[in-house]
ModelCIF file with pLDDT and N, C-alpha, C, O atoms, coordinates in Angstrom:
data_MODEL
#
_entry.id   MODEL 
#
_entity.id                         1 
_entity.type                       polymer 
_entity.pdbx_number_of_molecules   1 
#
_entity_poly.entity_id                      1 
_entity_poly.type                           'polypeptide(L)' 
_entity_poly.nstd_linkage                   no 
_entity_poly.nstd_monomer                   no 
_entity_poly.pdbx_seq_one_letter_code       
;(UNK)(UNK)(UNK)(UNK)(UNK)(UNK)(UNK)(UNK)(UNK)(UNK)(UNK)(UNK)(UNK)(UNK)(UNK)(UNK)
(UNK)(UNK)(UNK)(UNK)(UNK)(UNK)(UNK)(UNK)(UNK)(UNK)(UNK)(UNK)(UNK)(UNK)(UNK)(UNK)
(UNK)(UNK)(UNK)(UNK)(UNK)(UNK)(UNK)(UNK)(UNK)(UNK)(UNK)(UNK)(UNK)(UNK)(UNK)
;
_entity_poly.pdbx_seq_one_letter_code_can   XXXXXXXXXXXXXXXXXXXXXXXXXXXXXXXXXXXXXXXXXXXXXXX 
_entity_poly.pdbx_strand_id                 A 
#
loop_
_entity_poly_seq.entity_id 
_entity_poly_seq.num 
_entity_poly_seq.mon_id 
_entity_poly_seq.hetero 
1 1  UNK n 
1 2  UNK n 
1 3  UNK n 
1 4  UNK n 
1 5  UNK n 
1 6  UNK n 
1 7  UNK n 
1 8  UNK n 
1 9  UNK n 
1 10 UNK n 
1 11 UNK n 
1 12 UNK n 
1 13 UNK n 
1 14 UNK n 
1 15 UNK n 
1 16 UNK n 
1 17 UNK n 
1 18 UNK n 
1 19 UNK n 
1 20 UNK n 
1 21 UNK n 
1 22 UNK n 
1 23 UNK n 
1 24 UNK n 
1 25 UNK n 
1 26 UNK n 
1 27 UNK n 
1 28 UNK n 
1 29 UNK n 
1 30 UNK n 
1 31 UNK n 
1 32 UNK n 
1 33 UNK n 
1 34 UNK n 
1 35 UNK n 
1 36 UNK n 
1 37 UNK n 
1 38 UNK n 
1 39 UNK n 
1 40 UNK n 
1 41 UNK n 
1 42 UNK n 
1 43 UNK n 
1 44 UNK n 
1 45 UNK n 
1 46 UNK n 
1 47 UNK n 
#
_struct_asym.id          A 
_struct_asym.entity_id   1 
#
loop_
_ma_qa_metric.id 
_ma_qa_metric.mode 
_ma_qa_metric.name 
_ma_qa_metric.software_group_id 
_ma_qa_metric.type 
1 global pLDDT . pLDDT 
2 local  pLDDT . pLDDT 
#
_ma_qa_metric_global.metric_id      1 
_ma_qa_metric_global.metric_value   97.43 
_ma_qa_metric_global.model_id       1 
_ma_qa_metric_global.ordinal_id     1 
#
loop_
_ma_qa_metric_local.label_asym_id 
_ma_qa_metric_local.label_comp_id 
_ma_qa_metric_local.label_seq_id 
_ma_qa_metric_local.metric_id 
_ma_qa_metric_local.metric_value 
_ma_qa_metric_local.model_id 
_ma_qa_metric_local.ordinal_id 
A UNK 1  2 96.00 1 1  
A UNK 2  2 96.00 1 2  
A UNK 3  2 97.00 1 3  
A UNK 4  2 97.00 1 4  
A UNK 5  2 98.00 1 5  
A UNK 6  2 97.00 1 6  
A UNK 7  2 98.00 1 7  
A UNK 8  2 97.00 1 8  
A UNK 9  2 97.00 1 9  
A UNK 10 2 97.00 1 10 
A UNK 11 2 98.00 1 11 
A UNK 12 2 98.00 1 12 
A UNK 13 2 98.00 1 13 
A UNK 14 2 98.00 1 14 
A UNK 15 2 98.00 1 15 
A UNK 16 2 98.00 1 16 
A UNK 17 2 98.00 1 17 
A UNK 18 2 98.00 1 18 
A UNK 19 2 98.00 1 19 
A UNK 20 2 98.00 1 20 
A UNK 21 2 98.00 1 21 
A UNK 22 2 98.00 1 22 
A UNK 23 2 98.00 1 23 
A UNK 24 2 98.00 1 24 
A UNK 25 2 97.00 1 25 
A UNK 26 2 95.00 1 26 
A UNK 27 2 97.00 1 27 
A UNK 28 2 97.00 1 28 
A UNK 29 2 97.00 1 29 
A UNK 30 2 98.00 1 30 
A UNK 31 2 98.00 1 31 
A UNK 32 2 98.00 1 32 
A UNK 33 2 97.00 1 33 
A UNK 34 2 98.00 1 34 
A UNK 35 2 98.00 1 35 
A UNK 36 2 98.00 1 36 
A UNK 37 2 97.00 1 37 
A UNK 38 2 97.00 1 38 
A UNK 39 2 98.00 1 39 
A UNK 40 2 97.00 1 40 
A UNK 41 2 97.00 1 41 
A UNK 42 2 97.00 1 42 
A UNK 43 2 98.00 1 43 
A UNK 44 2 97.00 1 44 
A UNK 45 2 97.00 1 45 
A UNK 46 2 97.00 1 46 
A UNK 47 2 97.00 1 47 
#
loop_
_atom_site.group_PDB 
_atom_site.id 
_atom_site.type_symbol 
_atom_site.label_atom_id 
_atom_site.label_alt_id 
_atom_site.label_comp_id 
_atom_site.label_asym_id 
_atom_site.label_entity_id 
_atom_site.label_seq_id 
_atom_site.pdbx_PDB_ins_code 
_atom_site.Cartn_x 
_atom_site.Cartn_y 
_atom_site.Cartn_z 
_atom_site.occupancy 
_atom_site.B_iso_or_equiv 
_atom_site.pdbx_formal_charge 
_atom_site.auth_seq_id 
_atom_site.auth_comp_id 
_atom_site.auth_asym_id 
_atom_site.auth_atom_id 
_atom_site.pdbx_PDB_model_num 
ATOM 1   N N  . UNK A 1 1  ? 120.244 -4.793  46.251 1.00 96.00 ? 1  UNK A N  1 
ATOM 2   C CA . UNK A 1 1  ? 120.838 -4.152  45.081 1.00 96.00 ? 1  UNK A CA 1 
ATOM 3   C C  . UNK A 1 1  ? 122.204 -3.549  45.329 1.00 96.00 ? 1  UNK A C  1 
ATOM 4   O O  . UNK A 1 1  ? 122.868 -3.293  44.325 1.00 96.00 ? 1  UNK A O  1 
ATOM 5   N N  . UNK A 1 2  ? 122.737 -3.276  46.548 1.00 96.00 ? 2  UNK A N  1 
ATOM 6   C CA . UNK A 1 2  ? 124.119 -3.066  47.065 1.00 96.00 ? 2  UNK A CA 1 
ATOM 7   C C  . UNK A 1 2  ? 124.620 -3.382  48.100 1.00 96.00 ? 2  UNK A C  1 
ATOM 8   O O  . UNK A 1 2  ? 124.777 -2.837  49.193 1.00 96.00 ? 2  UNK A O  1 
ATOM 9   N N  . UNK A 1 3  ? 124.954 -4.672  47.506 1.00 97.00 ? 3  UNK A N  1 
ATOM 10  C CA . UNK A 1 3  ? 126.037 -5.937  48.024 1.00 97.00 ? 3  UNK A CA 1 
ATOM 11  C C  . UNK A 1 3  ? 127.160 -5.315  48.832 1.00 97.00 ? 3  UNK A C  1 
ATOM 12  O O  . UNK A 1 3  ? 127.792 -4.282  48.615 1.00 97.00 ? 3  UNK A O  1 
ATOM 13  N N  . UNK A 1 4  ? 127.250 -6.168  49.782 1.00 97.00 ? 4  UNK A N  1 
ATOM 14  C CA . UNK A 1 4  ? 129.133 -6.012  50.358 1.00 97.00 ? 4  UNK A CA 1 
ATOM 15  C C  . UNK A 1 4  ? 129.075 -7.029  51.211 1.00 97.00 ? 4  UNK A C  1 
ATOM 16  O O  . UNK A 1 4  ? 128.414 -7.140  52.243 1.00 97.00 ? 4  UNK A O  1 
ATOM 17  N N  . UNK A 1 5  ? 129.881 -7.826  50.661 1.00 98.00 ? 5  UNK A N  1 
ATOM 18  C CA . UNK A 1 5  ? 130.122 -9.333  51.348 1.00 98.00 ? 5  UNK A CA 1 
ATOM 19  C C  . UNK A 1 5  ? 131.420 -8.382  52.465 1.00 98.00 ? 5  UNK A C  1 
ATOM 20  O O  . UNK A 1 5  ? 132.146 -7.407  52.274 1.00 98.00 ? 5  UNK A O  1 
ATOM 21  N N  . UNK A 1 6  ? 131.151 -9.390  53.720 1.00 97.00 ? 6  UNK A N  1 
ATOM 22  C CA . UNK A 1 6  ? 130.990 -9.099  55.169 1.00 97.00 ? 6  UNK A CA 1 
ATOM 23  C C  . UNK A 1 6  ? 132.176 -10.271 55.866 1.00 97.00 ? 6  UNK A C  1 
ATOM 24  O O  . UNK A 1 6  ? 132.045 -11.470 55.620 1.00 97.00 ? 6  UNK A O  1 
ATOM 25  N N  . UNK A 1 7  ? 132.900 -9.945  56.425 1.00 98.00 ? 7  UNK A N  1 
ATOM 26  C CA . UNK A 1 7  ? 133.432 -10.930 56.940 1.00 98.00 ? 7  UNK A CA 1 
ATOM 27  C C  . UNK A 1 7  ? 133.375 -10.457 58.701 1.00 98.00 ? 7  UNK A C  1 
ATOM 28  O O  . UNK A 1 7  ? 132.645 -9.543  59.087 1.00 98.00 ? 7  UNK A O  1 
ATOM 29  N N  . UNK A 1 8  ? 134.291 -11.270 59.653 1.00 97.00 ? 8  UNK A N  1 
ATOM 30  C CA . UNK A 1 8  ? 134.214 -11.231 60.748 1.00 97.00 ? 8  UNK A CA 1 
ATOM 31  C C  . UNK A 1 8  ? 134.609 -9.889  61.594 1.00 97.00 ? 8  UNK A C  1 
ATOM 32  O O  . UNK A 1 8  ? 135.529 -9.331  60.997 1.00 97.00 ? 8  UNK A O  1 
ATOM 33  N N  . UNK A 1 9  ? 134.217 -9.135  62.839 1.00 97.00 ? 9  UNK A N  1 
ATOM 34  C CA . UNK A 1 9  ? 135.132 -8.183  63.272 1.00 97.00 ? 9  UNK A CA 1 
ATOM 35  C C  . UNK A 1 9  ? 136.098 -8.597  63.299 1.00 97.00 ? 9  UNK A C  1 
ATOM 36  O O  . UNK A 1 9  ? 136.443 -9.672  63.790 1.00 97.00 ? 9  UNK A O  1 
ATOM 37  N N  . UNK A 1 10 ? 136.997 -7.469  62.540 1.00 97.00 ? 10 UNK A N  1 
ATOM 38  C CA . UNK A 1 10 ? 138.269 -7.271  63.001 1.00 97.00 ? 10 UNK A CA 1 
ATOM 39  C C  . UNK A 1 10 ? 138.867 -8.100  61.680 1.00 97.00 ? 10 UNK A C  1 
ATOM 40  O O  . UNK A 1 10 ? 140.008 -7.772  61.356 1.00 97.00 ? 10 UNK A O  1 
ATOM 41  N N  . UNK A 1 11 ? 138.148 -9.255  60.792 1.00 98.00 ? 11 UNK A N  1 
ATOM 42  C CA . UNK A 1 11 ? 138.870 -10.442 59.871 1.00 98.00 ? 11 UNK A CA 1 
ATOM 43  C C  . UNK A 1 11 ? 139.439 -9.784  58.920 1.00 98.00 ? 11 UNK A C  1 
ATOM 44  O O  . UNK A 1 11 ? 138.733 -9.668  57.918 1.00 98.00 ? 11 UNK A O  1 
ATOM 45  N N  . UNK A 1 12 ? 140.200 -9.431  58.885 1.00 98.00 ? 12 UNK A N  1 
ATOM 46  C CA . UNK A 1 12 ? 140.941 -8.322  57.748 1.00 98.00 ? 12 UNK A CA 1 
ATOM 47  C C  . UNK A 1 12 ? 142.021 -9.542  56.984 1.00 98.00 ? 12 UNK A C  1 
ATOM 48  O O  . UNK A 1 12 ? 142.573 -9.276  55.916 1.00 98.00 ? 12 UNK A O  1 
ATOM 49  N N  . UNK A 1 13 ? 142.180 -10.583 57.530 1.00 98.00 ? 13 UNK A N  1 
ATOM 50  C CA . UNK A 1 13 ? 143.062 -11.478 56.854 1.00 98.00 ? 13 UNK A CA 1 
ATOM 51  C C  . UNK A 1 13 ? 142.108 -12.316 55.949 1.00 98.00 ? 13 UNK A C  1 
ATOM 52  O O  . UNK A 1 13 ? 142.409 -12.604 54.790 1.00 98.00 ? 13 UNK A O  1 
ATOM 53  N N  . UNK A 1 14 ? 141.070 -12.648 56.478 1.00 98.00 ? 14 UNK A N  1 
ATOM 54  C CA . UNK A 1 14 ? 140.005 -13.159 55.375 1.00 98.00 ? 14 UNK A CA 1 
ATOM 55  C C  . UNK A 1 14 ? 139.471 -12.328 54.774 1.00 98.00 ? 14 UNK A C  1 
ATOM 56  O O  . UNK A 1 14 ? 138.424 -12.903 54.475 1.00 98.00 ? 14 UNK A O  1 
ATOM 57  N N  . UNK A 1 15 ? 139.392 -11.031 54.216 1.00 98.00 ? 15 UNK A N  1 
ATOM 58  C CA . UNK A 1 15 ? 139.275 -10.270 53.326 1.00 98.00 ? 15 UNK A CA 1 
ATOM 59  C C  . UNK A 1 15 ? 140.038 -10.299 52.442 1.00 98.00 ? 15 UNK A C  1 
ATOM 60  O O  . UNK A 1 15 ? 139.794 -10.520 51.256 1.00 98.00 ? 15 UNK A O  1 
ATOM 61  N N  . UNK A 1 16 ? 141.020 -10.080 52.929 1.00 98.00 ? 16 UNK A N  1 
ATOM 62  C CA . UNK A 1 16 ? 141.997 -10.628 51.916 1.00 98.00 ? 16 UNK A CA 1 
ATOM 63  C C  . UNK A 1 16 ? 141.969 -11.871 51.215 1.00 98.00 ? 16 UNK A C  1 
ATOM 64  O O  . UNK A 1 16 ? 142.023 -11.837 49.985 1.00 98.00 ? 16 UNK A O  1 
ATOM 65  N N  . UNK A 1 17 ? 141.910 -12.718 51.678 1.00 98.00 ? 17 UNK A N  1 
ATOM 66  C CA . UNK A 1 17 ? 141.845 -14.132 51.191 1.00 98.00 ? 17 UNK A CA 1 
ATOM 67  C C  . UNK A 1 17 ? 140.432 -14.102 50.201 1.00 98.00 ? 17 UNK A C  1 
ATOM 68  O O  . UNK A 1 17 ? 140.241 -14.863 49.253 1.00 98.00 ? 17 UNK A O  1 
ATOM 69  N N  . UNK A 1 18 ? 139.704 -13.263 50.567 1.00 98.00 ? 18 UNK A N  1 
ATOM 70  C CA . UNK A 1 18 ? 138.320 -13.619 49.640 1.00 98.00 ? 18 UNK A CA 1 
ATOM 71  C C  . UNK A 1 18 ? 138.554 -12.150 48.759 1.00 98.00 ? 18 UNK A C  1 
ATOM 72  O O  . UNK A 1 18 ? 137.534 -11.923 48.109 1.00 98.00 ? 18 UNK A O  1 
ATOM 73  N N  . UNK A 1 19 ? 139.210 -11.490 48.632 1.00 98.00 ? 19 UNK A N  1 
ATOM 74  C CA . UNK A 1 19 ? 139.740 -10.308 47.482 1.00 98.00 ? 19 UNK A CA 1 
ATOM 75  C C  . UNK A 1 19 ? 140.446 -11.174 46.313 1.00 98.00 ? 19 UNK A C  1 
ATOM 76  O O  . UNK A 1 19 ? 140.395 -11.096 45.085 1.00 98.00 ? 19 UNK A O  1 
ATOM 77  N N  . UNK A 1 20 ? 141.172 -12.088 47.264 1.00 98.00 ? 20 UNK A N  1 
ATOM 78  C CA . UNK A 1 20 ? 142.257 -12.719 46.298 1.00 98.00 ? 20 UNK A CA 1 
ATOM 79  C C  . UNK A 1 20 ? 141.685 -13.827 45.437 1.00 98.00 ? 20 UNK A C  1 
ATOM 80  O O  . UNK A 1 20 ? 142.141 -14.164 44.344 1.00 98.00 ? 20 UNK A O  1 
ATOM 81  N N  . UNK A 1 21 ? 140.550 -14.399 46.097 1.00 98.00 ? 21 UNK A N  1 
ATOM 82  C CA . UNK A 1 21 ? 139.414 -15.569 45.509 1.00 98.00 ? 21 UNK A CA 1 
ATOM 83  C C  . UNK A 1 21 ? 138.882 -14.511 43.885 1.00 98.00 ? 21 UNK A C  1 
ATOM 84  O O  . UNK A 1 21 ? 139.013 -14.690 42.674 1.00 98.00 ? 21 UNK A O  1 
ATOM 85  N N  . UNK A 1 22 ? 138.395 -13.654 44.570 1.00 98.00 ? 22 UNK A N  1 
ATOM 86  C CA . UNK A 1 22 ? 137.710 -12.912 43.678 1.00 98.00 ? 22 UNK A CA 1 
ATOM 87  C C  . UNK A 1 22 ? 138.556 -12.585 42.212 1.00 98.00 ? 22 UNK A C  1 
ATOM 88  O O  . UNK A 1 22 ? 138.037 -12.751 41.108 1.00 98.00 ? 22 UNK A O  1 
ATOM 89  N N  . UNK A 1 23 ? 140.124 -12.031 42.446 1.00 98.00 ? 23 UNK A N  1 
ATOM 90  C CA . UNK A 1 23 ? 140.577 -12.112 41.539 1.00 98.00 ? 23 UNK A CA 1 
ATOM 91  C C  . UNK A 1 23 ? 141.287 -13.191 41.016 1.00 98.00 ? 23 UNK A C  1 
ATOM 92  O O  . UNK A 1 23 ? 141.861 -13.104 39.930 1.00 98.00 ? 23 UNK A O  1 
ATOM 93  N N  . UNK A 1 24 ? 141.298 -14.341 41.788 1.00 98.00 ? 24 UNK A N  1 
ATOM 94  C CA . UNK A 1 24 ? 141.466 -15.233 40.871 1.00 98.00 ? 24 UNK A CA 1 
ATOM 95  C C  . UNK A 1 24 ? 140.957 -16.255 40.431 1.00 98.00 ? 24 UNK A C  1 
ATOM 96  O O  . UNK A 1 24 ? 141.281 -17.436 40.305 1.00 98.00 ? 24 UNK A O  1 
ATOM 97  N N  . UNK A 1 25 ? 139.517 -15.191 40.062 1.00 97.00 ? 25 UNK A N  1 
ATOM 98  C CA . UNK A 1 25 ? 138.643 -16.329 38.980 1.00 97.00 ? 25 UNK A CA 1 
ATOM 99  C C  . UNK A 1 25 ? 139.632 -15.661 37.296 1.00 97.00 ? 25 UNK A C  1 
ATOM 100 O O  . UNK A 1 25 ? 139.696 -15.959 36.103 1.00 97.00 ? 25 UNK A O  1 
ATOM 101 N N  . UNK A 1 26 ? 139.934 -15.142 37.783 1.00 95.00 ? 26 UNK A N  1 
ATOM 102 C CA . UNK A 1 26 ? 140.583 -14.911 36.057 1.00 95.00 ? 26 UNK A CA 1 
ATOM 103 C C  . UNK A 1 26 ? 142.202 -14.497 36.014 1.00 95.00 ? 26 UNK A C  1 
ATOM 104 O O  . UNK A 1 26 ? 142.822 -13.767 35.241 1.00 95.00 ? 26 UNK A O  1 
ATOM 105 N N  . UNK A 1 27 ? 142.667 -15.366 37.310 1.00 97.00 ? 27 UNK A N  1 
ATOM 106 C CA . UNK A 1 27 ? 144.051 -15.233 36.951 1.00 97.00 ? 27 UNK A CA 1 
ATOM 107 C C  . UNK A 1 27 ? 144.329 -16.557 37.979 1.00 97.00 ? 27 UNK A C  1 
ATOM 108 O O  . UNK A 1 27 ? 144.050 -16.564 39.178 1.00 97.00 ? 27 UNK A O  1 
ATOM 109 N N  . UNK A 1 28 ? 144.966 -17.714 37.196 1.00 97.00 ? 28 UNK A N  1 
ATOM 110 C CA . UNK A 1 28 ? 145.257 -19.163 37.178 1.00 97.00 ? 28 UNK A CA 1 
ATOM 111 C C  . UNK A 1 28 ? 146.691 -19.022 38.056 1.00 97.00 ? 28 UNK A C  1 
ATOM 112 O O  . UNK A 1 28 ? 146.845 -19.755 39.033 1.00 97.00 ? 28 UNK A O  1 
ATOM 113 N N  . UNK A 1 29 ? 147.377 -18.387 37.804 1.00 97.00 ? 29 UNK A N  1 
ATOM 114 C CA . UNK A 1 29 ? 148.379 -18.396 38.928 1.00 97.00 ? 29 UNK A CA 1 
ATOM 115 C C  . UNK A 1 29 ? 148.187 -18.339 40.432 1.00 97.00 ? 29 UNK A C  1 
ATOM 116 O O  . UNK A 1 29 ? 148.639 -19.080 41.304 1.00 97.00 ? 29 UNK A O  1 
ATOM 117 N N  . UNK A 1 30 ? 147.393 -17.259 40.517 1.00 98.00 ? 30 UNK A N  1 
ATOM 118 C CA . UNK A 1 30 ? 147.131 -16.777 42.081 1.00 98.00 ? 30 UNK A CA 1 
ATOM 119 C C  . UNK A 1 30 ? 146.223 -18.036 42.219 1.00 98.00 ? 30 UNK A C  1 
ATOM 120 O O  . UNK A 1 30 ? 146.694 -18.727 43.122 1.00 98.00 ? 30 UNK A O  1 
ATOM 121 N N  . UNK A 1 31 ? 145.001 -18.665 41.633 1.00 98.00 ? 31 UNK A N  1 
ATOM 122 C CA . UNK A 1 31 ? 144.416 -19.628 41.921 1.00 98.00 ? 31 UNK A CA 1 
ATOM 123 C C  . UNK A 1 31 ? 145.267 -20.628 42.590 1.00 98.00 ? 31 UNK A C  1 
ATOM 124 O O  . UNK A 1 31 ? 144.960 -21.168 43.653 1.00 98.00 ? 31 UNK A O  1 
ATOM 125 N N  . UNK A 1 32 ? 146.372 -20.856 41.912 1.00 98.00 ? 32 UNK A N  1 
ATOM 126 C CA . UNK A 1 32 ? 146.917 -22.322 41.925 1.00 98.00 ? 32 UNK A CA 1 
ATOM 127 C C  . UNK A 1 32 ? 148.060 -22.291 43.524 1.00 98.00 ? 32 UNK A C  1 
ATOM 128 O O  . UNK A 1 32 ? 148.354 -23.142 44.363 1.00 98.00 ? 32 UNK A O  1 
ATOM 129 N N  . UNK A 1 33 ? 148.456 -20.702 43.292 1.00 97.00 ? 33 UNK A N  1 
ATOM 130 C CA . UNK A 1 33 ? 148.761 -20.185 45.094 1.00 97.00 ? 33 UNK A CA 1 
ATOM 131 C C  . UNK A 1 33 ? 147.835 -20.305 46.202 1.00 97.00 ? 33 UNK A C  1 
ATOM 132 O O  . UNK A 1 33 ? 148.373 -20.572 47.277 1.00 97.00 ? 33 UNK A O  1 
ATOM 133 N N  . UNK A 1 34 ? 146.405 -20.157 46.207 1.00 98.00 ? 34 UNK A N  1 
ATOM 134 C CA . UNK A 1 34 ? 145.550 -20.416 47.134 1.00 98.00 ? 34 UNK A CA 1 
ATOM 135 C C  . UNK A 1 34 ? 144.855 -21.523 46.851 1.00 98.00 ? 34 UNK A C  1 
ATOM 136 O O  . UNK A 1 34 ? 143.955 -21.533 47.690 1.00 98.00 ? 34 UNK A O  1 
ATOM 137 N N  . UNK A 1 35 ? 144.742 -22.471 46.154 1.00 98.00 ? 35 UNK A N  1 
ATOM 138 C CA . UNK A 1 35 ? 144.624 -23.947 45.944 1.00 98.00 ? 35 UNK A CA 1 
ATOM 139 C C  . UNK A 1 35 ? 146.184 -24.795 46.860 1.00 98.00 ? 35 UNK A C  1 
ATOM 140 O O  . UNK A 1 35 ? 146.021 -25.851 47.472 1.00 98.00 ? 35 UNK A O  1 
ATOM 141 N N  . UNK A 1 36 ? 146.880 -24.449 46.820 1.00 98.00 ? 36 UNK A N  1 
ATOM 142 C CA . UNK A 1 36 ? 148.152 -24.694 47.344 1.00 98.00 ? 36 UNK A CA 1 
ATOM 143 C C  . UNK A 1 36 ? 147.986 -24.393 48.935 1.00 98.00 ? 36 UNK A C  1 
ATOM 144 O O  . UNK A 1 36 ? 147.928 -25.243 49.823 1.00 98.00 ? 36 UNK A O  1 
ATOM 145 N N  . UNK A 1 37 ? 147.936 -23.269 49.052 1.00 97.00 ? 37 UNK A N  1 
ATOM 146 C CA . UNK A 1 37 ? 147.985 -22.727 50.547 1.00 97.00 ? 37 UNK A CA 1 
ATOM 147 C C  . UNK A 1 37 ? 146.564 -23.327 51.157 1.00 97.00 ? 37 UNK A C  1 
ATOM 148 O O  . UNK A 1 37 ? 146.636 -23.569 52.362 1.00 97.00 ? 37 UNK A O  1 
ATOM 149 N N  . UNK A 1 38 ? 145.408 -23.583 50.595 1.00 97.00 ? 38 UNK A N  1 
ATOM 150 C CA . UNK A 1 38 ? 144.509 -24.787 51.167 1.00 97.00 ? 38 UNK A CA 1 
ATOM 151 C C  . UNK A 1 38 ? 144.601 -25.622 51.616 1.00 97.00 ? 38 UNK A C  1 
ATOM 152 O O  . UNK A 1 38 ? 144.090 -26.022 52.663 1.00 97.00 ? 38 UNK A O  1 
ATOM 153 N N  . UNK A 1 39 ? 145.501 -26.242 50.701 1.00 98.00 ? 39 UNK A N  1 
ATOM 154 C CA . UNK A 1 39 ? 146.024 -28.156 50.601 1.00 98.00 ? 39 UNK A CA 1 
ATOM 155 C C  . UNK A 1 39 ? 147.061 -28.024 52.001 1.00 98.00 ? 39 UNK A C  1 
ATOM 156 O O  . UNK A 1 39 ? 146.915 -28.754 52.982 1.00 98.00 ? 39 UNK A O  1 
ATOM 157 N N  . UNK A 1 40 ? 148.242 -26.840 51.888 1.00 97.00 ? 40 UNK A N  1 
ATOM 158 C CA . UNK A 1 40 ? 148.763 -26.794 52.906 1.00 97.00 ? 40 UNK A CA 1 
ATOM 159 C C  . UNK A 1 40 ? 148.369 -27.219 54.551 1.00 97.00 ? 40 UNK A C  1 
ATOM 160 O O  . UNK A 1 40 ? 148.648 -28.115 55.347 1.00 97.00 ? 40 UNK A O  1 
ATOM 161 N N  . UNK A 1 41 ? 147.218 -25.488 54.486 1.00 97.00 ? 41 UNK A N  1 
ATOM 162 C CA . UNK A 1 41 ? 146.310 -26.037 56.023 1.00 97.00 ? 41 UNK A CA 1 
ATOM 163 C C  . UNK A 1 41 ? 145.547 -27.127 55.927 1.00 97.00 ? 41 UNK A C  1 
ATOM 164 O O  . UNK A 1 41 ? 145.197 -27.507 57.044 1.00 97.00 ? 41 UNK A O  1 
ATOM 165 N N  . UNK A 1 42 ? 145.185 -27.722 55.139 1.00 97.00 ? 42 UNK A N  1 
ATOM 166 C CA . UNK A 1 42 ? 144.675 -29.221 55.408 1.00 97.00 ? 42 UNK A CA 1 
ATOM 167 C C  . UNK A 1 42 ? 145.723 -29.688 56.154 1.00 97.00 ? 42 UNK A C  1 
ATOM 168 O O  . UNK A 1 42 ? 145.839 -29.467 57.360 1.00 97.00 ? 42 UNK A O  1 
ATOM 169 N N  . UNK A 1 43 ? 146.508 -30.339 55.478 1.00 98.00 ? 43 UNK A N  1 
ATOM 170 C CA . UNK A 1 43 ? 147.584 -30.786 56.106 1.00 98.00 ? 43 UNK A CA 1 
ATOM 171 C C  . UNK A 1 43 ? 148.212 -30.654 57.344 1.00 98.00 ? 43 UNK A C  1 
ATOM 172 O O  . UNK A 1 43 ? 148.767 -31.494 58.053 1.00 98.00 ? 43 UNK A O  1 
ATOM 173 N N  . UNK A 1 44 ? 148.003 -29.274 57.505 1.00 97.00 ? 44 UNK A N  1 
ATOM 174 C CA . UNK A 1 44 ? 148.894 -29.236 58.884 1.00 97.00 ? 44 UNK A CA 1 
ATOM 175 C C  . UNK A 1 44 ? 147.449 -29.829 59.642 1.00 97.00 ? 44 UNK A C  1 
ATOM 176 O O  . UNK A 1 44 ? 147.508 -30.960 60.124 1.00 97.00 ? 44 UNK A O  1 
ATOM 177 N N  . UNK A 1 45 ? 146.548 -29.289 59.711 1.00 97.00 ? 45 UNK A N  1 
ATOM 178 C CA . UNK A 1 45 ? 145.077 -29.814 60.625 1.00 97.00 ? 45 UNK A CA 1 
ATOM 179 C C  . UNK A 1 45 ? 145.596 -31.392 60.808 1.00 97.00 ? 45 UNK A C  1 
ATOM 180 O O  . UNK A 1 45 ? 145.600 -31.898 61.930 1.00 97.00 ? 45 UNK A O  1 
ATOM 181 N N  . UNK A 1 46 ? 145.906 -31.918 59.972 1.00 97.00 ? 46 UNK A N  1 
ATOM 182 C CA . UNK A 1 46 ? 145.854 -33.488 59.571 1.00 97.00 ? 46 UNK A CA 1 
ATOM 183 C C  . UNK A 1 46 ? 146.715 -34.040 60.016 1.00 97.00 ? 46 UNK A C  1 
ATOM 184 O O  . UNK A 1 46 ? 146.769 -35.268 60.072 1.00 97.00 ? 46 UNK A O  1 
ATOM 185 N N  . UNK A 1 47 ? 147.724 -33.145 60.501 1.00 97.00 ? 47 UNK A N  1 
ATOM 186 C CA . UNK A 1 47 ? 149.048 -33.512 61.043 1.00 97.00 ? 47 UNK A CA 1 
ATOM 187 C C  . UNK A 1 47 ? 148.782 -33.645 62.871 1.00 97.00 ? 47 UNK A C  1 
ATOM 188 O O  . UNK A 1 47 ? 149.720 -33.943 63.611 1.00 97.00 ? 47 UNK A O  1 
#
């Protein structure tokens, strides 16, 4: 009944990244910035 999604010690950069998920289920810009910055690290992996 009281949640708190958990990330890694110390992952303070993926908190962020999943703060920013969170708010952008209802804001299409920031989505389309971390849809972007996804596609990015694919890429470099791929590279």
């Amino acid at each position: 009944g009281i949640p708190v999604a958990t990330v890694a010690i110390d992952g303070a950069a993926n908190a962020a990244i999943l703060a920013a998920q969170m708010i952008a289920v209802n804001d299409s810009d920031l989505y389309e910035t971390l849809a972007a910055e996804r596609k990015e690290n694919a890429e470099k992996i791929l590279e």
